[in-house]
PDB file of N, CA and C in Angstrom:
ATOM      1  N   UNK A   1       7.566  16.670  16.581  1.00  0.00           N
ATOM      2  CA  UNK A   1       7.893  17.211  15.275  1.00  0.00           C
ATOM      3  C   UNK A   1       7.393  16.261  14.192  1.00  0.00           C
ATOM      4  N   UNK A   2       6.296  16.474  13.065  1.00  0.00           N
ATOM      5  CA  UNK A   2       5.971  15.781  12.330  1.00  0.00           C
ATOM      6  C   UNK A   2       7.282  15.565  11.590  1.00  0.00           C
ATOM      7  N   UNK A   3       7.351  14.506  10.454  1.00  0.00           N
ATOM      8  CA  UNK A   3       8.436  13.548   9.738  1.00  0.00           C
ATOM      9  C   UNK A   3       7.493  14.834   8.704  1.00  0.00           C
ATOM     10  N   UNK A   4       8.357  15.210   7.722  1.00  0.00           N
ATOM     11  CA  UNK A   4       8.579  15.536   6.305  1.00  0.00           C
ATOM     12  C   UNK A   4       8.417  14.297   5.689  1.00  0.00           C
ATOM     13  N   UNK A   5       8.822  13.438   5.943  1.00  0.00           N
ATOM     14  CA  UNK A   5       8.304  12.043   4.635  1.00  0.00           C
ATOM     15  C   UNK A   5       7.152  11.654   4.143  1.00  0.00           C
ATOM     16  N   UNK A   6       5.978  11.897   4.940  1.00  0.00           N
ATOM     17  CA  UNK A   6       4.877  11.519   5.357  1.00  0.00           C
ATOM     18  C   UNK A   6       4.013  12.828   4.906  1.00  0.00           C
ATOM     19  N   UNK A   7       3.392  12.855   3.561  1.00  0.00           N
ATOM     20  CA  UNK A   7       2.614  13.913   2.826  1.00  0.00           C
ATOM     21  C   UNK A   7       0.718  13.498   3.004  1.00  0.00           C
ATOM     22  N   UNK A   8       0.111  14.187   3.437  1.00  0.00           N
ATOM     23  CA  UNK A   8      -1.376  13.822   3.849  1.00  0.00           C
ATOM     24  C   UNK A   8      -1.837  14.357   2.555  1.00  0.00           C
ATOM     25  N   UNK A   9      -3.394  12.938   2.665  1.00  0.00           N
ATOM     26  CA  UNK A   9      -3.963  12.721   1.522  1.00  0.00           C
ATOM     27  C   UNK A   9      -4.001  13.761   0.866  1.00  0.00           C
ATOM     28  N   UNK A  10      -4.100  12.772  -0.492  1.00  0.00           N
ATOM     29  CA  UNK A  10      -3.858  13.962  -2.025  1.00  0.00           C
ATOM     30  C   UNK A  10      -5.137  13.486  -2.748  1.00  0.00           C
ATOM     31  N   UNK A  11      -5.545  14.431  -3.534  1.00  0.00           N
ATOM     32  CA  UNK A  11      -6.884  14.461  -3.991  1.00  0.00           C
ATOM     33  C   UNK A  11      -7.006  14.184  -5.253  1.00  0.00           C
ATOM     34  N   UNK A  12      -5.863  13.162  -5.710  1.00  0.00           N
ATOM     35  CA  UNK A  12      -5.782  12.899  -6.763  1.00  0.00           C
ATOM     36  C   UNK A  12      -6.730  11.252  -7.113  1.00  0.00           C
ATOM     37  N   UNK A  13      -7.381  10.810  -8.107  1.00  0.00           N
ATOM     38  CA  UNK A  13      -7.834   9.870  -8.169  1.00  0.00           C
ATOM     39  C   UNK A  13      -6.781   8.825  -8.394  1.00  0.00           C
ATOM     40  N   UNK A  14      -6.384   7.904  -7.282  1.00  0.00           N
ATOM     41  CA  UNK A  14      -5.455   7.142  -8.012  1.00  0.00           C
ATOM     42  C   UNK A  14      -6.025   5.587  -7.857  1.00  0.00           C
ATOM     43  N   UNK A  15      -5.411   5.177  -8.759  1.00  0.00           N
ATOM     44  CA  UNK A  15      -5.659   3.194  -8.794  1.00  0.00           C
ATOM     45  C   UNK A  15      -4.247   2.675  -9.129  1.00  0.00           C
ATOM     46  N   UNK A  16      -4.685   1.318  -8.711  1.00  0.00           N
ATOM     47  CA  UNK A  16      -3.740   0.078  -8.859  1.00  0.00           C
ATOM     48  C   UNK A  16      -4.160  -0.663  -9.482  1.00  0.00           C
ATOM     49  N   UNK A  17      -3.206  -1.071 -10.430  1.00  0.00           N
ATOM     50  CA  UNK A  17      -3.876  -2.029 -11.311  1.00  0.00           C
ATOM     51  C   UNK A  17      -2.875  -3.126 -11.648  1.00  0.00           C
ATOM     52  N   UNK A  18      -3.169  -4.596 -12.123  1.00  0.00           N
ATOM     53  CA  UNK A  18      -2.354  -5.462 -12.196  1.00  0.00           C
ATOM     54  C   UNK A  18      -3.399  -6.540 -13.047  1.00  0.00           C
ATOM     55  N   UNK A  19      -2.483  -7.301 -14.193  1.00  0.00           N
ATOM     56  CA  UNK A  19      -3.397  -8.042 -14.601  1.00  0.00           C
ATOM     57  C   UNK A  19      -4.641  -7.039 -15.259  1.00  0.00           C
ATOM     58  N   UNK A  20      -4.756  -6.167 -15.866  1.00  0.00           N
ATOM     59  CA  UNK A  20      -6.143  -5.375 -16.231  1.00  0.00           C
ATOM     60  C   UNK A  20      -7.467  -5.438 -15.348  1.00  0.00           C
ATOM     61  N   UNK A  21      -6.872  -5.724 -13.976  1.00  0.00           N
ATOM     62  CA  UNK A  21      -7.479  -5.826 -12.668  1.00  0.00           C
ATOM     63  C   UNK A  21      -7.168  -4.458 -11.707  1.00  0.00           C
ATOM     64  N   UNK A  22      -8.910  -3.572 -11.239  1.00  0.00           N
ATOM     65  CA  UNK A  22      -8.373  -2.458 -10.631  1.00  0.00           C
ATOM     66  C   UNK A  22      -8.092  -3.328  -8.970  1.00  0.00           C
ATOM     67  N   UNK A  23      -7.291  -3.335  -8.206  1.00  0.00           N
ATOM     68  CA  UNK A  23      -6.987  -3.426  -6.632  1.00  0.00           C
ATOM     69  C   UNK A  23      -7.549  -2.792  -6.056  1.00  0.00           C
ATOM     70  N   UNK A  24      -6.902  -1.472  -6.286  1.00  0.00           N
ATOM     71  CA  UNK A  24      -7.316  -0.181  -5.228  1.00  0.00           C
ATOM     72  C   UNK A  24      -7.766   0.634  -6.147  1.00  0.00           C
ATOM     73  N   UNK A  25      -8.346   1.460  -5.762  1.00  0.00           N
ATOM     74  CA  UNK A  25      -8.878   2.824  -5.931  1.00  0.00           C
ATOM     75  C   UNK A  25      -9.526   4.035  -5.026  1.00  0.00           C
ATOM     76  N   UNK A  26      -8.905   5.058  -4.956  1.00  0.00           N
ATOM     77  CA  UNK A  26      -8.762   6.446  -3.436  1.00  0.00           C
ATOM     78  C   UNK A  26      -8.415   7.583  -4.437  1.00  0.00           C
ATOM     79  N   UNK A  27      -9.401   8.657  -3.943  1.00  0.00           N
ATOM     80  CA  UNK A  27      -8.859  10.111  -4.055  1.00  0.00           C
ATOM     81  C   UNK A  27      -8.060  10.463  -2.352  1.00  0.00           C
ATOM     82  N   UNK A  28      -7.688   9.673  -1.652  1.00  0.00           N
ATOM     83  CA  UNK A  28      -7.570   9.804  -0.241  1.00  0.00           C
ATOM     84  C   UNK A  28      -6.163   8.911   0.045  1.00  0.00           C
ATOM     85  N   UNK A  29      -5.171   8.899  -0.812  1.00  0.00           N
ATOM     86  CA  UNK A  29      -3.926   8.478  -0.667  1.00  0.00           C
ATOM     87  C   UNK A  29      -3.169   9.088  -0.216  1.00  0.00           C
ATOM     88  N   UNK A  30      -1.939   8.481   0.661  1.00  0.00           N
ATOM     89  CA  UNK A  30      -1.365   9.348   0.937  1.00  0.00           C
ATOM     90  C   UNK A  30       0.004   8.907   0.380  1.00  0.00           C
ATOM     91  N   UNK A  31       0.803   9.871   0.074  1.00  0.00           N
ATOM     92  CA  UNK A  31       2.447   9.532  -0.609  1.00  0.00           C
ATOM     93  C   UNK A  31       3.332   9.886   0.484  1.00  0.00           C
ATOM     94  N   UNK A  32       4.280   8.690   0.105  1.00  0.00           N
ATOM     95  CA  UNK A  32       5.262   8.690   1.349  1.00  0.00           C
ATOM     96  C   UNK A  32       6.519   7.806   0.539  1.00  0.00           C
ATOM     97  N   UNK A  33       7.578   8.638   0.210  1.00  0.00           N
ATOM     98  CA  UNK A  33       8.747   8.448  -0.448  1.00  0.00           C
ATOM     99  C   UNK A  33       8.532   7.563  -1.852  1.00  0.00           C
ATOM    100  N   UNK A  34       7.384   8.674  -2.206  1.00  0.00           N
ATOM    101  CA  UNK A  34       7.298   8.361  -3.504  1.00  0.00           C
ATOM    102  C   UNK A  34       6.277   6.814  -3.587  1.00  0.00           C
ATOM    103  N   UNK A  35       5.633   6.494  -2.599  1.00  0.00           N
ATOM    104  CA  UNK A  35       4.695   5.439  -3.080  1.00  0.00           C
ATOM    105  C   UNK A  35       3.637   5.938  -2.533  1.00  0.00           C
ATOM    106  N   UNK A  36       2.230   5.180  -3.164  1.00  0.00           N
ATOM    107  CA  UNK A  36       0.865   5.681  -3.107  1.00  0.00           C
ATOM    108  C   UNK A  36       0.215   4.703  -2.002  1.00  0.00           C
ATOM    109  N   UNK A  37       0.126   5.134  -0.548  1.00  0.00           N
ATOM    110  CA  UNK A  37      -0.219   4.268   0.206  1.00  0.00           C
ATOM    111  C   UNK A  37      -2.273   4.345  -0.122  1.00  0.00           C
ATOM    112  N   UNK A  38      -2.534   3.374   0.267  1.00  0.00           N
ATOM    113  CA  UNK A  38      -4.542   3.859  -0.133  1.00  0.00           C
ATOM    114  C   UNK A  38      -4.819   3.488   1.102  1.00  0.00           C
ATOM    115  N   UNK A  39      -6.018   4.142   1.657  1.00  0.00           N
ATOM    116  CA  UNK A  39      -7.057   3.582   2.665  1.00  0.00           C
ATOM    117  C   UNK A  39      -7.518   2.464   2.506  1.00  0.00           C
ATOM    118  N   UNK A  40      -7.789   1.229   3.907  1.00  0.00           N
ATOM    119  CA  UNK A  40      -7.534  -0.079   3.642  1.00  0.00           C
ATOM    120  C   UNK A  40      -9.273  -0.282   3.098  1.00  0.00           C
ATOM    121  N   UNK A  41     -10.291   0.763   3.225  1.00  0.00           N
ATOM    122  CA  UNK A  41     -11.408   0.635   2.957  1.00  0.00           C
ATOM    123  C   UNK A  41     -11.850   0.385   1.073  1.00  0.00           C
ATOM    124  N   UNK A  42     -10.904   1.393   0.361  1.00  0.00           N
ATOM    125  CA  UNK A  42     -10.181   1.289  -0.912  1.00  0.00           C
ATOM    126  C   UNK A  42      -9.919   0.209  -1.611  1.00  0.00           C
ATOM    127  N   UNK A  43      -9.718  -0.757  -1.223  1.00  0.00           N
ATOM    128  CA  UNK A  43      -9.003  -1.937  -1.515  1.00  0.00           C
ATOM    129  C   UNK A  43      -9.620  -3.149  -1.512  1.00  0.00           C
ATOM    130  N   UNK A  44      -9.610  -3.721  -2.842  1.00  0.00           N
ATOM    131  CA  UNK A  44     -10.292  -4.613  -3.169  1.00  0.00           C
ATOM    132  C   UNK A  44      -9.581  -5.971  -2.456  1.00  0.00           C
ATOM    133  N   UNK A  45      -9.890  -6.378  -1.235  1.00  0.00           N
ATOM    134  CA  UNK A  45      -9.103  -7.575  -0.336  1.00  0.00           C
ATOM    135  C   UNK A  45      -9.655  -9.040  -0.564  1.00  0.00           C
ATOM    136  N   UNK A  46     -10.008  -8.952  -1.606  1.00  0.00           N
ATOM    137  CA  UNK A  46     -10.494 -10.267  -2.049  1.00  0.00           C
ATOM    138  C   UNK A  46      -9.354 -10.895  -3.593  1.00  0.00           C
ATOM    139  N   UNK A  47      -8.416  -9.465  -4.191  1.00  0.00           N
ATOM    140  CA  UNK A  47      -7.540  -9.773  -4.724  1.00  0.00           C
ATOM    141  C   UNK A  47      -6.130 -10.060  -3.653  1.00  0.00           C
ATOM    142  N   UNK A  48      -5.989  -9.706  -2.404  1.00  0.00           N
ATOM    143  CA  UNK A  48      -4.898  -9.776  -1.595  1.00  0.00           C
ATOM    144  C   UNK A  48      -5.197 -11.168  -0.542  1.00  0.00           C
ATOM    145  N   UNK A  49      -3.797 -11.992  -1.135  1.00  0.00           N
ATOM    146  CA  UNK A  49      -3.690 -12.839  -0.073  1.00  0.00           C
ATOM    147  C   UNK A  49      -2.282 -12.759   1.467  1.00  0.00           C
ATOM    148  N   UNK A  50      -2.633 -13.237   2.509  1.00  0.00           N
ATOM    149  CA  UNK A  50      -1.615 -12.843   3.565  1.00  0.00           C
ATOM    150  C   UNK A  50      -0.442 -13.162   3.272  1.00  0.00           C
ATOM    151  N   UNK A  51       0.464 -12.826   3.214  1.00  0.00           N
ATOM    152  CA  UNK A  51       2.189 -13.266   3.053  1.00  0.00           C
ATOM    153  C   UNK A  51       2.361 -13.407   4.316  1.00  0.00           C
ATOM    154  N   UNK A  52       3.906 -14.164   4.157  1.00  0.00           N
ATOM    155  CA  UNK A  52       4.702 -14.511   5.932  1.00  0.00           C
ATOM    156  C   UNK A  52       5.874 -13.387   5.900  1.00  0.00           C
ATOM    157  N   UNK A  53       5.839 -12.817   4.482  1.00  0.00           N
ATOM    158  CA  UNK A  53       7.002 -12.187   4.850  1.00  0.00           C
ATOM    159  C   UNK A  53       6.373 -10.647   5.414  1.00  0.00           C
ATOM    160  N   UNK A  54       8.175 -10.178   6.458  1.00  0.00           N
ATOM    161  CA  UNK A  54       7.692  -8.644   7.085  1.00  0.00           C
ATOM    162  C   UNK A  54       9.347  -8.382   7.025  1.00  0.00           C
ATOM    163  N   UNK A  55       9.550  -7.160   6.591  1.00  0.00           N
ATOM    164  CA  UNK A  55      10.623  -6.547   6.524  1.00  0.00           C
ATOM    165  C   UNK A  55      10.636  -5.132   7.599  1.00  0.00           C
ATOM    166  N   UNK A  56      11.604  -4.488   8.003  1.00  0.00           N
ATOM    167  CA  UNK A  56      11.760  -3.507   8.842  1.00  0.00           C
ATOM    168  C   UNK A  56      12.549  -2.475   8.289  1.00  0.00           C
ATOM    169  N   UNK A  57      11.211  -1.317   7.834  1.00  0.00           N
ATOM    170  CA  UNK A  57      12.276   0.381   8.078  1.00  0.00           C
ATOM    171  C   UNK A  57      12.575   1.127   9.249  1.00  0.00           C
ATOM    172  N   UNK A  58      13.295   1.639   9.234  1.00  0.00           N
ATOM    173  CA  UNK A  58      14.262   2.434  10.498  1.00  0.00           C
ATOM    174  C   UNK A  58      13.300   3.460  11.096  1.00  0.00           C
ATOM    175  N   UNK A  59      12.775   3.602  10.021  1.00  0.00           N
ATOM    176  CA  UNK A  59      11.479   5.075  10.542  1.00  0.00           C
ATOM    177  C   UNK A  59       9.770   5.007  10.622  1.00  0.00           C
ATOM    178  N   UNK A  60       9.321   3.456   9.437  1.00  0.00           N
ATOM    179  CA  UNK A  60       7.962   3.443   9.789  1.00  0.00           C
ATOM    180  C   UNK A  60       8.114   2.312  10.412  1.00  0.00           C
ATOM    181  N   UNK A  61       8.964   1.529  10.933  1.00  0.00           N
ATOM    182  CA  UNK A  61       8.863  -0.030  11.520  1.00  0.00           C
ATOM    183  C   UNK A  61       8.449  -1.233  10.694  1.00  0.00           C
ATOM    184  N   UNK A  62       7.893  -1.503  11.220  1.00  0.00           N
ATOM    185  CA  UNK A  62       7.830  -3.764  10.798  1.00  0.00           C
ATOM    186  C   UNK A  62       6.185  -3.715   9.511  1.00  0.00           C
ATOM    187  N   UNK A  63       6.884  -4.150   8.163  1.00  0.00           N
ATOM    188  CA  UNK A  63       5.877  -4.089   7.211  1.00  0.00           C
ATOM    189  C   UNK A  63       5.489  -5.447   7.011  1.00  0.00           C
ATOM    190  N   UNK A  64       4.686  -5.775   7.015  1.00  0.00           N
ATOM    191  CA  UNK A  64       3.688  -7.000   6.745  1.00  0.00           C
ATOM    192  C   UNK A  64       3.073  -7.252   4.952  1.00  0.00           C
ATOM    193  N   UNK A  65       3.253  -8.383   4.410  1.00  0.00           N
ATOM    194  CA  UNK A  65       2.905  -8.186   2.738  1.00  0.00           C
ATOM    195  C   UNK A  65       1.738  -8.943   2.519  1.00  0.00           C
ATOM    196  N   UNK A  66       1.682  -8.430   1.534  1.00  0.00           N
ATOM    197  CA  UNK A  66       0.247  -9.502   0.453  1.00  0.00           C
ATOM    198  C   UNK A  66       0.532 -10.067  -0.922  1.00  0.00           C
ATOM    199  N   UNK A  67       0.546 -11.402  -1.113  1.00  0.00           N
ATOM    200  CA  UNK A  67       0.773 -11.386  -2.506  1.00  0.00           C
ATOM    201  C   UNK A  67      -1.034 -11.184  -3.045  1.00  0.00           C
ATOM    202  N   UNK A  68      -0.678 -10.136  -4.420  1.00  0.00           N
ATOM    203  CA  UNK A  68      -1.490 -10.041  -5.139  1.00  0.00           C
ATOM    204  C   UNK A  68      -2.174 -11.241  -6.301  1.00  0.00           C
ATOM    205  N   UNK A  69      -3.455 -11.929  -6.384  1.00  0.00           N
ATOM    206  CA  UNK A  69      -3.503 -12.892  -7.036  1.00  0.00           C
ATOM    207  C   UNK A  69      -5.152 -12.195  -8.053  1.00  0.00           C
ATOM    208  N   UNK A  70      -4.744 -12.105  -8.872  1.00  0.00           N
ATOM    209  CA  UNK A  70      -5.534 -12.090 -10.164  1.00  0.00           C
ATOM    210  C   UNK A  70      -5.799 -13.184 -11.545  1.00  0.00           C
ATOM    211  N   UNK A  71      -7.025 -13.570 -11.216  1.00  0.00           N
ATOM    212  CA  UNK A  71      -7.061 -14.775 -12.607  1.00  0.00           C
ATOM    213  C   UNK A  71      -6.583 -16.231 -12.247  1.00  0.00           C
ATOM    214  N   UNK A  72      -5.966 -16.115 -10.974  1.00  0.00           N
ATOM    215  CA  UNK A  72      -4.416 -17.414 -10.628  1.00  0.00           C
ATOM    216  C   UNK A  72      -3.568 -17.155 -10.860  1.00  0.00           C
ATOM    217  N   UNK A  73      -3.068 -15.743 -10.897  1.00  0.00           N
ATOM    218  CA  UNK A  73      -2.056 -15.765 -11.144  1.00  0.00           C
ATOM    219  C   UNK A  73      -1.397 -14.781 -10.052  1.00  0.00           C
ATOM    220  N   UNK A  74      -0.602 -15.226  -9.541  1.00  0.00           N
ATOM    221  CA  UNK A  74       0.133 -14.718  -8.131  1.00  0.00           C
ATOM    222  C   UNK A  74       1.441 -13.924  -8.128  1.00  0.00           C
ATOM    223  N   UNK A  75       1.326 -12.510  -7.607  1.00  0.00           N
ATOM    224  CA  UNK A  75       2.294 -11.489  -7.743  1.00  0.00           C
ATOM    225  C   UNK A  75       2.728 -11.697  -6.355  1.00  0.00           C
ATOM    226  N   UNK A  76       3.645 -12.613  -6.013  1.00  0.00           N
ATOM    227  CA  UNK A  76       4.179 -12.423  -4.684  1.00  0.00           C
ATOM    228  C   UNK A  76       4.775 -11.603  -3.700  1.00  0.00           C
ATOM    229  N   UNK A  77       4.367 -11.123  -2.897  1.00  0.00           N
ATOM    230  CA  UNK A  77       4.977  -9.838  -2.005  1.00  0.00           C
ATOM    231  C   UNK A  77       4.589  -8.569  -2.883  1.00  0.00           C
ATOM    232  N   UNK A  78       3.764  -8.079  -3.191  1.00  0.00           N
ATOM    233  CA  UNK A  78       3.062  -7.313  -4.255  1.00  0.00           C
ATOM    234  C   UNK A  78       2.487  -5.926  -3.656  1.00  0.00           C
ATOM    235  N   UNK A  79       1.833  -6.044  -2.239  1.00  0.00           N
ATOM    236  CA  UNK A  79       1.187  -5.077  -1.702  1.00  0.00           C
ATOM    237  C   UNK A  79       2.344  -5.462  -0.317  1.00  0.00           C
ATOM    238  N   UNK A  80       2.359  -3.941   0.352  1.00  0.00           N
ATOM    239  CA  UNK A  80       2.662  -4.073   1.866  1.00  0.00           C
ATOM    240  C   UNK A  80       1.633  -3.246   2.849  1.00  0.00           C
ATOM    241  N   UNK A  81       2.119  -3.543   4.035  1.00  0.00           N
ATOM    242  CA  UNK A  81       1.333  -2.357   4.875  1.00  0.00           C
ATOM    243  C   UNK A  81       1.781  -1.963   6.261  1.00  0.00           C
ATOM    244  N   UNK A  82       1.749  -1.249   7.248  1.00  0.00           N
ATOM    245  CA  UNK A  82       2.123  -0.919   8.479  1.00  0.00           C
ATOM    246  C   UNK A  82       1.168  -1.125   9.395  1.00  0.00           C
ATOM    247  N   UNK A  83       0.604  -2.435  10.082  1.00  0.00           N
ATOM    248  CA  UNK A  83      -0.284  -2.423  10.414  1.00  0.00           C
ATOM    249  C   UNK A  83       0.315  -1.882  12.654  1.00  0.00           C
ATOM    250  N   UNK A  84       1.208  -1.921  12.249  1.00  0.00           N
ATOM    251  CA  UNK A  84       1.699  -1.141  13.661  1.00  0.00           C
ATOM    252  C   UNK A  84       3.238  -0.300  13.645  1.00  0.00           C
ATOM    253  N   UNK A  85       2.386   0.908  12.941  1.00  0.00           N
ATOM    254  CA  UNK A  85       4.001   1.785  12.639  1.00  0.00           C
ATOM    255  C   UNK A  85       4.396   2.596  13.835  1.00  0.00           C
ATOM    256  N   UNK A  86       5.379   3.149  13.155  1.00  0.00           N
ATOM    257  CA  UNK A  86       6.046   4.122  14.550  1.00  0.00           C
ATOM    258  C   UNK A  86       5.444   5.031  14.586  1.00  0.00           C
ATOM    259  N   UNK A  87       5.219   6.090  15.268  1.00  0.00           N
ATOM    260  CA  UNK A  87       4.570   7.435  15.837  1.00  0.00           C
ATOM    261  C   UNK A  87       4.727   8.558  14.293  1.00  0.00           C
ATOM    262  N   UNK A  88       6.336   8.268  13.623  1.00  0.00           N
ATOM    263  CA  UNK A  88       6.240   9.419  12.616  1.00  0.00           C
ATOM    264  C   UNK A  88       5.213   8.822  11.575  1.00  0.00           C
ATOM    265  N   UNK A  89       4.968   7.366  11.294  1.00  0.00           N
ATOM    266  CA  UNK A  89       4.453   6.949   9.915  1.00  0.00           C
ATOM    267  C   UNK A  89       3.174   6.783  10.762  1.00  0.00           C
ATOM    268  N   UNK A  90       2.218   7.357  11.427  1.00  0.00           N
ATOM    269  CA  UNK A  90       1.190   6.729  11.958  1.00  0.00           C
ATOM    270  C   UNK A  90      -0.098   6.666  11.425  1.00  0.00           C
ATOM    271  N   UNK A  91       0.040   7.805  10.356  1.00  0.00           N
ATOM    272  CA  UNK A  91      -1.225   8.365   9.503  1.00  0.00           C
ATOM    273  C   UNK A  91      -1.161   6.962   8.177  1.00  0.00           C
ATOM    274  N   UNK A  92      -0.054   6.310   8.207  1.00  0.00           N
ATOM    275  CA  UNK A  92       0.009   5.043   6.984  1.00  0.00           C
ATOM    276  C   UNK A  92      -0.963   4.229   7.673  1.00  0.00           C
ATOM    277  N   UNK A  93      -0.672   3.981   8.942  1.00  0.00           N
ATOM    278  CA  UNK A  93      -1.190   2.433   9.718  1.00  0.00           C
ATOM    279  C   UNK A  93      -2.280   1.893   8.838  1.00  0.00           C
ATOM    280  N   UNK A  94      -2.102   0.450   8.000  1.00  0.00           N
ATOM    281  CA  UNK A  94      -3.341   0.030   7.553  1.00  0.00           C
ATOM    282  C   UNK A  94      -3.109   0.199   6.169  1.00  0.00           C
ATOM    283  N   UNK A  95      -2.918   1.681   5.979  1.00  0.00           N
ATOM    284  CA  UNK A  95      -2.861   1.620   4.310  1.00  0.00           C
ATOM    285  C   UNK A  95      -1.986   1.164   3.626  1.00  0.00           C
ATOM    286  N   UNK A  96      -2.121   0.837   2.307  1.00  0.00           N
ATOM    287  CA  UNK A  96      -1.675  -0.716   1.720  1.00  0.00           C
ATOM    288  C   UNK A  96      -0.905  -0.126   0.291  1.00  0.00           C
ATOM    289  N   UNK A  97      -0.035  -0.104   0.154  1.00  0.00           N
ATOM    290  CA  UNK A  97       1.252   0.268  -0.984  1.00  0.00           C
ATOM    291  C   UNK A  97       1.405  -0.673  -1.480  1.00  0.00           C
ATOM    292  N   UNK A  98       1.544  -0.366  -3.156  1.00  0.00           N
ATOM    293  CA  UNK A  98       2.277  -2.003  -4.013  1.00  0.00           C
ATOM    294  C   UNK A  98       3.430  -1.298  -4.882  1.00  0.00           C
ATOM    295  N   UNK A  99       3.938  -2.514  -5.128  1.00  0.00           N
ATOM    296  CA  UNK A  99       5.083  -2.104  -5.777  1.00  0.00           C
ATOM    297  C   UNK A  99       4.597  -3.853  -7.196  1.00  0.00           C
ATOM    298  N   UNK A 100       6.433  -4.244  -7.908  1.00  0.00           N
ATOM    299  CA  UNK A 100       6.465  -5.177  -8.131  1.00  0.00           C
ATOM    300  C   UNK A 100       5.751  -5.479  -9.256  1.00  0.00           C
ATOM    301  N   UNK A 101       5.370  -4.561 -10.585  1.00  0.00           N
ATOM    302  CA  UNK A 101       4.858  -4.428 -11.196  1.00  0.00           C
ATOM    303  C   UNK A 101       2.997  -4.119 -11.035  1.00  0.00           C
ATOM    304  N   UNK A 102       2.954  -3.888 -10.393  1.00  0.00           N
ATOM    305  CA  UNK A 102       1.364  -3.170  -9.967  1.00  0.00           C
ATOM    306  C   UNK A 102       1.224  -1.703 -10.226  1.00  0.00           C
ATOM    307  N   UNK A 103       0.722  -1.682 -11.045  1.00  0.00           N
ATOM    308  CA  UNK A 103       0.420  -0.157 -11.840  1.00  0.00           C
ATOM    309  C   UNK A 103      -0.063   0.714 -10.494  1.00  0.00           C
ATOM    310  N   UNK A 104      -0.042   1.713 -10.115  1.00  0.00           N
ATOM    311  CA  UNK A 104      -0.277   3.098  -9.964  1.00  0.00           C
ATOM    312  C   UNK A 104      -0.087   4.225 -10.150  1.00  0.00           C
ATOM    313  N   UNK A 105      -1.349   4.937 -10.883  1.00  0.00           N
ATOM    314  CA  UNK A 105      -1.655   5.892 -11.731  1.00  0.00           C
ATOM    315  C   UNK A 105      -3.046   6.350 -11.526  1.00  0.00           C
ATOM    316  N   UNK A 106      -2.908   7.742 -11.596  1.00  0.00           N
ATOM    317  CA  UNK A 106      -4.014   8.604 -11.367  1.00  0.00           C
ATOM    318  C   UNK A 106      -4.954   7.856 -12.567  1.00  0.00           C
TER     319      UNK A 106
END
């Protein structure tokens, strides 16, 4: 039974932005309780550095972070991702959600 939480890509142009810095940018996002996950191809990974921290949801499993660094200046725990989710969140695996003041907007 697919999860209802888990809405496949939307064809909306969306970006992330932080610092007047674009991150991401995807017409190929997918939303999942209200955040804009992007394809990890999307994503500018030269603004994302590895975090130690990983927190656990009940339904997509063990999230792994990035602090976002623009200019030197470091948004800690800024981006997350599922790089090994559970079976319902499986279409996330990889793609990379921010929160924490990081703009996303079509």
């Amino acid at each position: 039974m697919k999860n209802k939480l888990v809405n496949k890509k939307e064809r909306l142009n969306m970006k992330a932005i932080w610092n007047d810095q674009i991150i991401a940018e995807s017409d190929e996002t997918i939303n999942v309780e209200g955040n804009a996950y992007f394809p990890p191809g999307s994503v500018h990974k030269d603004f994302l550095k590895p975090s130690d921290t990983h927190t656990v949801c009940h339904w997509k499993g063990t999230a792994s972070y990035y602090d976002v660094v623009v200019d030197g200046q470091v948004n800690k725990d800024a981006a997350w991702y599922y790089p090994d989710p559970s079976e319902k969140a499986s279409a996330i695996k990889n793609y990379i959600a921010f929160w924490r003041g990081v703009q996303v907007e079509e």
